[in-house]
C-alpha atoms as a PDB file:
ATOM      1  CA  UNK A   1      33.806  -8.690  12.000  1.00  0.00           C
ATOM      2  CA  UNK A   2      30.480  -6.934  11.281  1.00  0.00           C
ATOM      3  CA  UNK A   3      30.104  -3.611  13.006  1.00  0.00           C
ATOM      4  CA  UNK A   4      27.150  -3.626  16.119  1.00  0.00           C
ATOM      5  CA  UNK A   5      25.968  -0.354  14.976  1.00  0.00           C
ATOM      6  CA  UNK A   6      26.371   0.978  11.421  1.00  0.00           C
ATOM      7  CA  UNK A   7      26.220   4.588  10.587  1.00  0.00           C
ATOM      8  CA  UNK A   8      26.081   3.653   6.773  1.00  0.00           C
ATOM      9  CA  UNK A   9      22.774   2.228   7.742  1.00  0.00           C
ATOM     10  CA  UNK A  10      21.778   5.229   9.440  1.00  0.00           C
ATOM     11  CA  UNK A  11      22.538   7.462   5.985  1.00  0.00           C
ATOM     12  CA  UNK A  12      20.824   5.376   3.896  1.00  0.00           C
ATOM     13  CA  UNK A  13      17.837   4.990   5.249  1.00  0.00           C
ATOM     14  CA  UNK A  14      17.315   8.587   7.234  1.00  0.00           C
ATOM     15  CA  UNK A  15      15.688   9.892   3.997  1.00  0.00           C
ATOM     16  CA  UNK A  16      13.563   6.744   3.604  1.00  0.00           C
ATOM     17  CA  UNK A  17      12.673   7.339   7.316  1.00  0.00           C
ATOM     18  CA  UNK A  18      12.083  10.881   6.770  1.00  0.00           C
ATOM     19  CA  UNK A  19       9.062  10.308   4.311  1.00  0.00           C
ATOM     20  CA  UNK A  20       7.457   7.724   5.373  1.00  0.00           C
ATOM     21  CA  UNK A  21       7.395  10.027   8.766  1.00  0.00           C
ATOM     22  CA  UNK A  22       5.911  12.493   6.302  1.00  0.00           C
ATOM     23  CA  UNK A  23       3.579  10.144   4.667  1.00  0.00           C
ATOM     24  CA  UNK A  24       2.166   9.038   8.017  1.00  0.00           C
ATOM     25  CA  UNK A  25       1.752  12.614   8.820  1.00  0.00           C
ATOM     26  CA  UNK A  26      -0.435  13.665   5.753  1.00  0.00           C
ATOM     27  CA  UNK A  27      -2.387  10.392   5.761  1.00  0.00           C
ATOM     28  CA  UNK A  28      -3.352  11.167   8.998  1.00  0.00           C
ATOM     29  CA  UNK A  29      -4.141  14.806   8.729  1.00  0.00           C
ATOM     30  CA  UNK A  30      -6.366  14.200   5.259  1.00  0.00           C
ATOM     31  CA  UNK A  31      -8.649  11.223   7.101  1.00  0.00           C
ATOM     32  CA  UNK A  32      -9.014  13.538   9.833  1.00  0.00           C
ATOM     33  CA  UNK A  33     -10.102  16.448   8.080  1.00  0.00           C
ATOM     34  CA  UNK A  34     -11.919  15.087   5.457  1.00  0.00           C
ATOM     35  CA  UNK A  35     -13.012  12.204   8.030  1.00  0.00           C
ATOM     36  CA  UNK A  36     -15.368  15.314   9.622  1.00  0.00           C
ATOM     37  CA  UNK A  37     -16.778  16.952   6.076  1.00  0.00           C
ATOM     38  CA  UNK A  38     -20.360  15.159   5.683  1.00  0.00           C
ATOM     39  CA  UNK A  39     -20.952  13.634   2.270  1.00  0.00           C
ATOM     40  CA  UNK A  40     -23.739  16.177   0.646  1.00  0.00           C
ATOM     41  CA  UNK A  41     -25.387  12.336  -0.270  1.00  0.00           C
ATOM     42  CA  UNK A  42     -24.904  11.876   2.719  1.00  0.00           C
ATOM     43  CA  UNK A  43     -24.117   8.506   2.360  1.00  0.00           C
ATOM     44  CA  UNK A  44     -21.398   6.505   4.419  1.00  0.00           C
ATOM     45  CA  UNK A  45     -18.431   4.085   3.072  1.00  0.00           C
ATOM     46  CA  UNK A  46     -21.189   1.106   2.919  1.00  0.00           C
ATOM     47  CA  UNK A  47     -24.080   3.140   0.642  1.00  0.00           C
ATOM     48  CA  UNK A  48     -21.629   3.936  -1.380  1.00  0.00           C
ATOM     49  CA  UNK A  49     -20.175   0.678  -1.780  1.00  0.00           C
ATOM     50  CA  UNK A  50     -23.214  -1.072  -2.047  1.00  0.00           C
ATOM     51  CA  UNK A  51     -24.213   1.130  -5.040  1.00  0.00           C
ATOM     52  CA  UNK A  52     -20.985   1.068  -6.852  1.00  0.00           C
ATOM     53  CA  UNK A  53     -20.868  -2.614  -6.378  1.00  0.00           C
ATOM     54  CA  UNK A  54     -24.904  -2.503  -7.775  1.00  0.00           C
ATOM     55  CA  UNK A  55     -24.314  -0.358 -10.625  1.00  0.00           C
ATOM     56  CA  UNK A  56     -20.933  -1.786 -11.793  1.00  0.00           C
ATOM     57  CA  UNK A  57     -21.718  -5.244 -11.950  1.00  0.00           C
ATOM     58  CA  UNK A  58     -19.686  -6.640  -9.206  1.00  0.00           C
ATOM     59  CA  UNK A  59     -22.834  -7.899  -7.355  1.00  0.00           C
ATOM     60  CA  UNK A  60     -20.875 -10.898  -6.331  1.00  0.00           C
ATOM     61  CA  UNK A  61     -18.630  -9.404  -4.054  1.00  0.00           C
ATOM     62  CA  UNK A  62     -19.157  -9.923  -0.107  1.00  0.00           C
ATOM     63  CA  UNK A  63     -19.134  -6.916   2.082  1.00  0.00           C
ATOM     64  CA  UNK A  64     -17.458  -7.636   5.538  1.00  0.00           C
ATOM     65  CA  UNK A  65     -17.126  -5.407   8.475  1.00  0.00           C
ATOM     66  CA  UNK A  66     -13.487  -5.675   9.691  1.00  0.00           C
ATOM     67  CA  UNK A  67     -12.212  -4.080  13.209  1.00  0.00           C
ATOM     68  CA  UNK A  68      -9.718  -0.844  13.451  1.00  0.00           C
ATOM     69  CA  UNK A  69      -9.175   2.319  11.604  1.00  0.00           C
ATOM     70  CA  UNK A  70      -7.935   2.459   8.186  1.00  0.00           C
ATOM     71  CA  UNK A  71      -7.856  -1.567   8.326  1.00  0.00           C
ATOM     72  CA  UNK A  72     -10.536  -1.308   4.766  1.00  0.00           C
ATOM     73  CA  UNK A  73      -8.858  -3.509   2.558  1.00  0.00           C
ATOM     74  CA  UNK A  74     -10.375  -6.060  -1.001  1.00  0.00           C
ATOM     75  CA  UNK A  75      -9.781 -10.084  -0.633  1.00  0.00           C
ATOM     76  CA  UNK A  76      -8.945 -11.113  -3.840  1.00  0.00           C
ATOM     77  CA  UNK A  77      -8.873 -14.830  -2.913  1.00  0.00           C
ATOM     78  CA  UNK A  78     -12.361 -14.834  -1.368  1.00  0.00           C
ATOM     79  CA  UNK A  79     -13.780 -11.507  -3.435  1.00  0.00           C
ATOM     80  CA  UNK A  80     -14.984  -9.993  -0.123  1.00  0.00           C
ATOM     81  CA  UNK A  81     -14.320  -6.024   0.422  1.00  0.00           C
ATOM     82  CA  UNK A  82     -14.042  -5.238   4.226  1.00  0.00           C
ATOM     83  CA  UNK A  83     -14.439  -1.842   5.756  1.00  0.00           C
ATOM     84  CA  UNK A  84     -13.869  -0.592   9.007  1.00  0.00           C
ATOM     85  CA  UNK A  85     -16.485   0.304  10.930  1.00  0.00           C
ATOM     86  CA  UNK A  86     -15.580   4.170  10.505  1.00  0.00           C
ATOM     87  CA  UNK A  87     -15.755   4.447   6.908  1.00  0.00           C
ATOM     88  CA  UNK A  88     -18.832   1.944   6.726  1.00  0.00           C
ATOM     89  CA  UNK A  89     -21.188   3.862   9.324  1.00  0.00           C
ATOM     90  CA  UNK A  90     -19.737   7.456   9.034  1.00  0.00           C
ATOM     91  CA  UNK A  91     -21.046   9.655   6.003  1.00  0.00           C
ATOM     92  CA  UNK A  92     -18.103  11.535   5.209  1.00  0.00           C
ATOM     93  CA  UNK A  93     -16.104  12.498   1.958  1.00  0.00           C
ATOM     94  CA  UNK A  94     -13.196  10.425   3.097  1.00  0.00           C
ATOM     95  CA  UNK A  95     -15.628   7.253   3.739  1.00  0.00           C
ATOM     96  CA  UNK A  96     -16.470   7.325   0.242  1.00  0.00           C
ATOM     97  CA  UNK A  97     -12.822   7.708  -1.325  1.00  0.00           C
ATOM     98  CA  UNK A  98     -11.598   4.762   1.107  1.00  0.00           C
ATOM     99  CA  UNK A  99     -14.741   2.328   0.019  1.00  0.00           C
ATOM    100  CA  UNK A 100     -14.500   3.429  -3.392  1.00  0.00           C
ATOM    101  CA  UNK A 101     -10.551   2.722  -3.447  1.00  0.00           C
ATOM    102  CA  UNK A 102     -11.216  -0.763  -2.350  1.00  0.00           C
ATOM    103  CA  UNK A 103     -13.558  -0.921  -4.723  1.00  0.00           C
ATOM    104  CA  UNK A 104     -10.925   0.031  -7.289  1.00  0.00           C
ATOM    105  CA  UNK A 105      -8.787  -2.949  -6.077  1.00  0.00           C
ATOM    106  CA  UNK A 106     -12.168  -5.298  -6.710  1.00  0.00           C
ATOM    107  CA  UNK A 107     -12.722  -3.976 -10.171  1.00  0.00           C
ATOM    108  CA  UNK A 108      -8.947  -4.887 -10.837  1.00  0.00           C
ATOM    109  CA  UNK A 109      -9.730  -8.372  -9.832  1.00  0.00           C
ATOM    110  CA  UNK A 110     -12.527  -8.589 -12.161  1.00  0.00           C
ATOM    111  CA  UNK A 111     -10.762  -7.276 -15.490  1.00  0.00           C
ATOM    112  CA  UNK A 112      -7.915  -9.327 -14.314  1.00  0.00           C
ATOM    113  CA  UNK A 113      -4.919  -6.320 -14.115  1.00  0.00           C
ATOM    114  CA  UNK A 114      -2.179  -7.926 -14.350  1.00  0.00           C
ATOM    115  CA  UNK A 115      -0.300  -5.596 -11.858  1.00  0.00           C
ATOM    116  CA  UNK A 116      -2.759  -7.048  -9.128  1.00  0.00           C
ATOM    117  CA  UNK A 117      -2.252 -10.639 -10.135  1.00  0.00           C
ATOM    118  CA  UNK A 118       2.086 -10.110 -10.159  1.00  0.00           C
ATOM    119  CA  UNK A 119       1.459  -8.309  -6.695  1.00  0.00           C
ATOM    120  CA  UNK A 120      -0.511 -11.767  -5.219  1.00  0.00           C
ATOM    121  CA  UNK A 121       2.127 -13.745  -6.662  1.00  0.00           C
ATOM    122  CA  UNK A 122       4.699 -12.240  -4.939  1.00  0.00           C
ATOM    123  CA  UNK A 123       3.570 -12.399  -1.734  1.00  0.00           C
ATOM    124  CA  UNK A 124       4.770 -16.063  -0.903  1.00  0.00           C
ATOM    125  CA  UNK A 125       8.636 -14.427  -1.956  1.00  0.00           C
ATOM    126  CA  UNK A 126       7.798 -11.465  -0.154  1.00  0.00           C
ATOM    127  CA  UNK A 127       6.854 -13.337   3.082  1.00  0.00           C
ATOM    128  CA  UNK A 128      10.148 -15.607   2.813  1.00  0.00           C
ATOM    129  CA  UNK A 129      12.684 -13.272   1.584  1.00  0.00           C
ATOM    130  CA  UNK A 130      11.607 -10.996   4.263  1.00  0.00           C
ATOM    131  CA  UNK A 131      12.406 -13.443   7.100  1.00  0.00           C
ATOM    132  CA  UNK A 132      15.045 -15.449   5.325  1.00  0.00           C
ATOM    133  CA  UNK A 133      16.967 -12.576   3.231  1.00  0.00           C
ATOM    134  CA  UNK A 134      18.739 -10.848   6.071  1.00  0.00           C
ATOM    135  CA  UNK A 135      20.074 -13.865   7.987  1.00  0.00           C
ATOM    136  CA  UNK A 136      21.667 -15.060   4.299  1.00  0.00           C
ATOM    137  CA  UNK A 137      23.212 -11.608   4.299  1.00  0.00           C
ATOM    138  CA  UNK A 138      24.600 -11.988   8.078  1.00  0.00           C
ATOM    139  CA  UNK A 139      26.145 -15.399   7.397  1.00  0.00           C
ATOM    140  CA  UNK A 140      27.164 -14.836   4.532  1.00  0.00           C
ATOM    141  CA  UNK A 141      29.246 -11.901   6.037  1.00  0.00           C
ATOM    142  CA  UNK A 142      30.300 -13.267   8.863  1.00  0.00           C
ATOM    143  CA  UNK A 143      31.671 -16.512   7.320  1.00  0.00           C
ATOM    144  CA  UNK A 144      33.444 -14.921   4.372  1.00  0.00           C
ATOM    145  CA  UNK A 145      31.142 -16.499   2.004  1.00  0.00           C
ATOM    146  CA  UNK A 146      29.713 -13.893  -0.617  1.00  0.00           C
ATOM    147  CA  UNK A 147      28.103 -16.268  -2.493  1.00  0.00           C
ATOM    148  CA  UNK A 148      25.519 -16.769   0.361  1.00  0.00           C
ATOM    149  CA  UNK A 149      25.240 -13.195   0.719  1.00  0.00           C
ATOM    150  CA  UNK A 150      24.282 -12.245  -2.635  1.00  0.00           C
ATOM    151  CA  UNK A 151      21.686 -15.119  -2.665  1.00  0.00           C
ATOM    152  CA  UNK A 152      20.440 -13.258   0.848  1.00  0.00           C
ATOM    153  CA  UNK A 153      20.138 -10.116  -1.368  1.00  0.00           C
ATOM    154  CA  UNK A 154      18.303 -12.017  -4.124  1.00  0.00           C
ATOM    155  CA  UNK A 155      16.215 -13.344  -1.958  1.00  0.00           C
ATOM    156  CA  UNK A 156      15.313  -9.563   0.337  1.00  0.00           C
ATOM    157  CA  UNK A 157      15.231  -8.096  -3.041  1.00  0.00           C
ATOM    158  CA  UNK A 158      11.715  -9.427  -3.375  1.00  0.00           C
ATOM    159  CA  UNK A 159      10.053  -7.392  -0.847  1.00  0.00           C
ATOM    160  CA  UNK A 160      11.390  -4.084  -3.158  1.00  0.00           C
ATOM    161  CA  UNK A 161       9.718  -5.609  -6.273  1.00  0.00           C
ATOM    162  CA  UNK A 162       6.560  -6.261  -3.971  1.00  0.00           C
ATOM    163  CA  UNK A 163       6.333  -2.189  -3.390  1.00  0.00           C
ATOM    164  CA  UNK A 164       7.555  -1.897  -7.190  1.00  0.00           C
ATOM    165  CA  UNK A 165       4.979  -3.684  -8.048  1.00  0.00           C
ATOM    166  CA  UNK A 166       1.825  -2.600  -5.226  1.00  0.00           C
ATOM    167  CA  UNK A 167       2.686   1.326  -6.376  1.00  0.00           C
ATOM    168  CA  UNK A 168       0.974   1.257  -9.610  1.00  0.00           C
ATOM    169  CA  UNK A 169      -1.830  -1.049  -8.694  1.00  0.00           C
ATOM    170  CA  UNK A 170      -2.734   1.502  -5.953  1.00  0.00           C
ATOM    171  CA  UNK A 171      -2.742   4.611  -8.053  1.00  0.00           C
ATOM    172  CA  UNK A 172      -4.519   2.681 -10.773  1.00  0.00           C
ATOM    173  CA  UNK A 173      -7.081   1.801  -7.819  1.00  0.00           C
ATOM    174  CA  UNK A 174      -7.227   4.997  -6.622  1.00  0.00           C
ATOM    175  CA  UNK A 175      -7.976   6.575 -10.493  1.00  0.00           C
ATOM    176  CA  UNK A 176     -10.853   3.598 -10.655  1.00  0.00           C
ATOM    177  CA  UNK A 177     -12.312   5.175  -7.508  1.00  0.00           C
ATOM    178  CA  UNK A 178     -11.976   9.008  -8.410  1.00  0.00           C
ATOM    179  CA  UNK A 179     -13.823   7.963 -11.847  1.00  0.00           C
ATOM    180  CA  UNK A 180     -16.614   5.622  -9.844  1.00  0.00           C
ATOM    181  CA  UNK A 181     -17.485   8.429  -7.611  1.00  0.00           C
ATOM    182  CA  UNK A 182     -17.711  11.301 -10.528  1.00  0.00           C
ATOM    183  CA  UNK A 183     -19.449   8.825 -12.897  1.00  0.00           C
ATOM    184  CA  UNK A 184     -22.273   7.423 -10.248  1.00  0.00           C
ATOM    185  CA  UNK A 185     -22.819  11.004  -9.107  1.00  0.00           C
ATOM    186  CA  UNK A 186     -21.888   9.620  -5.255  1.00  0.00           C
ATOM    187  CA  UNK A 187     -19.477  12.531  -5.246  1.00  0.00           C
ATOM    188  CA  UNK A 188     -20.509  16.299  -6.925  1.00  0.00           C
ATOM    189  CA  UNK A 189     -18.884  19.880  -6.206  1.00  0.00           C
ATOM    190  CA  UNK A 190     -15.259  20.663  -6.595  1.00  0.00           C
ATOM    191  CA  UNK A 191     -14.874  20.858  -2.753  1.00  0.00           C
ATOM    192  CA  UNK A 192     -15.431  16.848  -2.594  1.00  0.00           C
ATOM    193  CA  UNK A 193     -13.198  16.016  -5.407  1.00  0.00           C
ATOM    194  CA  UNK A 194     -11.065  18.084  -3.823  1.00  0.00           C
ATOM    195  CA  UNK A 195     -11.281  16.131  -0.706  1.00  0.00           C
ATOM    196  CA  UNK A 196     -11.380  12.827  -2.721  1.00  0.00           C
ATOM    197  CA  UNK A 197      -8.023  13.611  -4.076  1.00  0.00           C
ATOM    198  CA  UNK A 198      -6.529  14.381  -0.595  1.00  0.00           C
ATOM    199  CA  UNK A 199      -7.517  11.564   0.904  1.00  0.00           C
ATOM    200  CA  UNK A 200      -6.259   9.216  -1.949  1.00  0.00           C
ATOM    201  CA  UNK A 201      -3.078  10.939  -2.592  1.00  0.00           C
ATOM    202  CA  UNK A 202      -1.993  10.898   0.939  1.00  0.00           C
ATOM    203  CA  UNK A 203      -2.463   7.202   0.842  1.00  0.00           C
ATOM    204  CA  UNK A 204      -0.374   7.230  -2.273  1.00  0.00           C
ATOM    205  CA  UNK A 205       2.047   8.786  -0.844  1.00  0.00           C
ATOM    206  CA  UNK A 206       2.733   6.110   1.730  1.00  0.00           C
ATOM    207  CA  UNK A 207       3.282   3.813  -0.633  1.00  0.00           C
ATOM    208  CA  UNK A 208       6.177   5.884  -2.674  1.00  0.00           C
ATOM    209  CA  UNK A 209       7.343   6.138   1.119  1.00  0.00           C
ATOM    210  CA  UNK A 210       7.252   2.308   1.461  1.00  0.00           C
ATOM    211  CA  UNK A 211       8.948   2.116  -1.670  1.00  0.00           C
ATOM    212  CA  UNK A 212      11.904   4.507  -0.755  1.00  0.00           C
ATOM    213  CA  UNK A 213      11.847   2.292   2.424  1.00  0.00           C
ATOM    214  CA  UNK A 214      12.656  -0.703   0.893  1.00  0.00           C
ATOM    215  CA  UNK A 215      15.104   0.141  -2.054  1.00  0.00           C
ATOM    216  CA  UNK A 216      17.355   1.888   0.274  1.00  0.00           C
ATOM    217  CA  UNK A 217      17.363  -1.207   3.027  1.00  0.00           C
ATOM    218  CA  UNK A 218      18.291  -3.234  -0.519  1.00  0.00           C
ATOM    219  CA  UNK A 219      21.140  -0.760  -1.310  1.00  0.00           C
ATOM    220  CA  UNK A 220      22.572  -1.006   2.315  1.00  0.00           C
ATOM    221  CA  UNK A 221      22.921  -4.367   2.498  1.00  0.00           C
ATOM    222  CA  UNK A 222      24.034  -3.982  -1.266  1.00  0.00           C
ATOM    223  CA  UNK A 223      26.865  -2.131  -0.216  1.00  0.00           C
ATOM    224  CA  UNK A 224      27.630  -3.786   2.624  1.00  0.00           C
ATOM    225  CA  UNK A 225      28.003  -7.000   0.377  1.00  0.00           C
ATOM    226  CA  UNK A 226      30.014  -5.307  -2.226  1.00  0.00           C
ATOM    227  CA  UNK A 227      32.302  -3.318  -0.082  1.00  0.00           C
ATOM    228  CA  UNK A 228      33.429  -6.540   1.870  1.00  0.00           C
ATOM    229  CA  UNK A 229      34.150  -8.564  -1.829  1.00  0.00           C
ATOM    230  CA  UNK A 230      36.580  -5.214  -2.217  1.00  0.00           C
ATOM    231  CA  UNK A 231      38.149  -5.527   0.421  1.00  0.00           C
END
């Protein structure tokens, strides 16, 4: 029989827990500051991505609004960069690094990074595995048959490649946008770099948490799998 409640489950994934709890915490700490420190262009999330856009070439790229906070996200299917209406109206340092991130994810699309393009391909596995994964695990488990089981782990393992996969093509984004912003002159002083690079690496660091996340859900169920073909 498989055990209601788990405290394996509980070890392996308090640490994961722990940082993304973290993560969540500086993310929302470095909008908030840096959310209130007026650009000295003072231009908001939408200037600045209408220049960069302007100046880089990428004049074929739709701006969208898009409701929420922190919802600002780059369509690659139908090239369209949406910003919330925060970072497109408000002219703070952390309005620029957000639009200029995006922006980072657009230029990636246009030089064709291959990162990006593994990352879109995924997300059909992703979206299965996700659903499908676990309840291959279960009956596999519960029916004694660890062949389905590890084909429910081949197929969950997809969402860990996914954040394998999305790590780099965020910090590669977020370097694009930290060299957009220095090179246009959008961004000048040490204070907003400084700000630039809180904002982006607290977002980075939710995706290292999202990482953690998913490798050690893989290595429970991993375990779980393997432990039950020992005994």
């Amino acid at each position: 029989m498989l055990p209601i409640f788990d405290l394996r489950y509980l070890m392996y994934m308090i640490p994961a827990i722990i940082l993304m709890l973290i993560a969540q915490w500086y993310v929302s700490s470095a909008y908030n500051h840096w959310s209130q420190v007026r650009s000295r262009s003072g231009m908001t999330g939408l200037d600045a991505a209408r220049r960069l856009l302007s100046i880089s070439g990428m004049g074929h790229i739709r701006l969208e609004g898009v409701p929420g906070q922190m919802t600002d996200h780059y369509d690659p299917q139908r090239k369209v960069l949406r910003l919330s209406q925060s970072v497109a109206t408000k002219p703070s340092v952390a309005s620029l690094a957000i639009a200029a991130h995006e922006l980072g994810h657009a230029e990636q699309d246009v030089d064709g990074y291959f990162p990006l393009k593994l990352r879109g391909l995924l997300v059909p596995a992703v979206n299965i595995g996700s659903s499908l994964g676990w309840i291959l695990i279960m009956i596999g488990l519960v029916l004694n048959l660890s062949g389905l089981a590890w084909l429910g782990i081949f197929v969950f393992s997809a969402g860990a490649l996914f954040a394998l996969v999305t790590l780099p093509v965020e910090l590669n984004a977020s370097a694009r946008a930290r060299r957009m912003l220095e090179e246009s002159g959008i961004i000048a002083g040490e204070d907003e770099k400084k700000g630039v690079d809180a904002v982006l690496n607290a977002a980075a660091l939710t995706y290292v948490a999202a990482l953690a996340t998913s490798v050690m859900q893989l290595l429970y169920y991993v375990s779980l799998v393997g432990g039950r073909d020992r005994d």
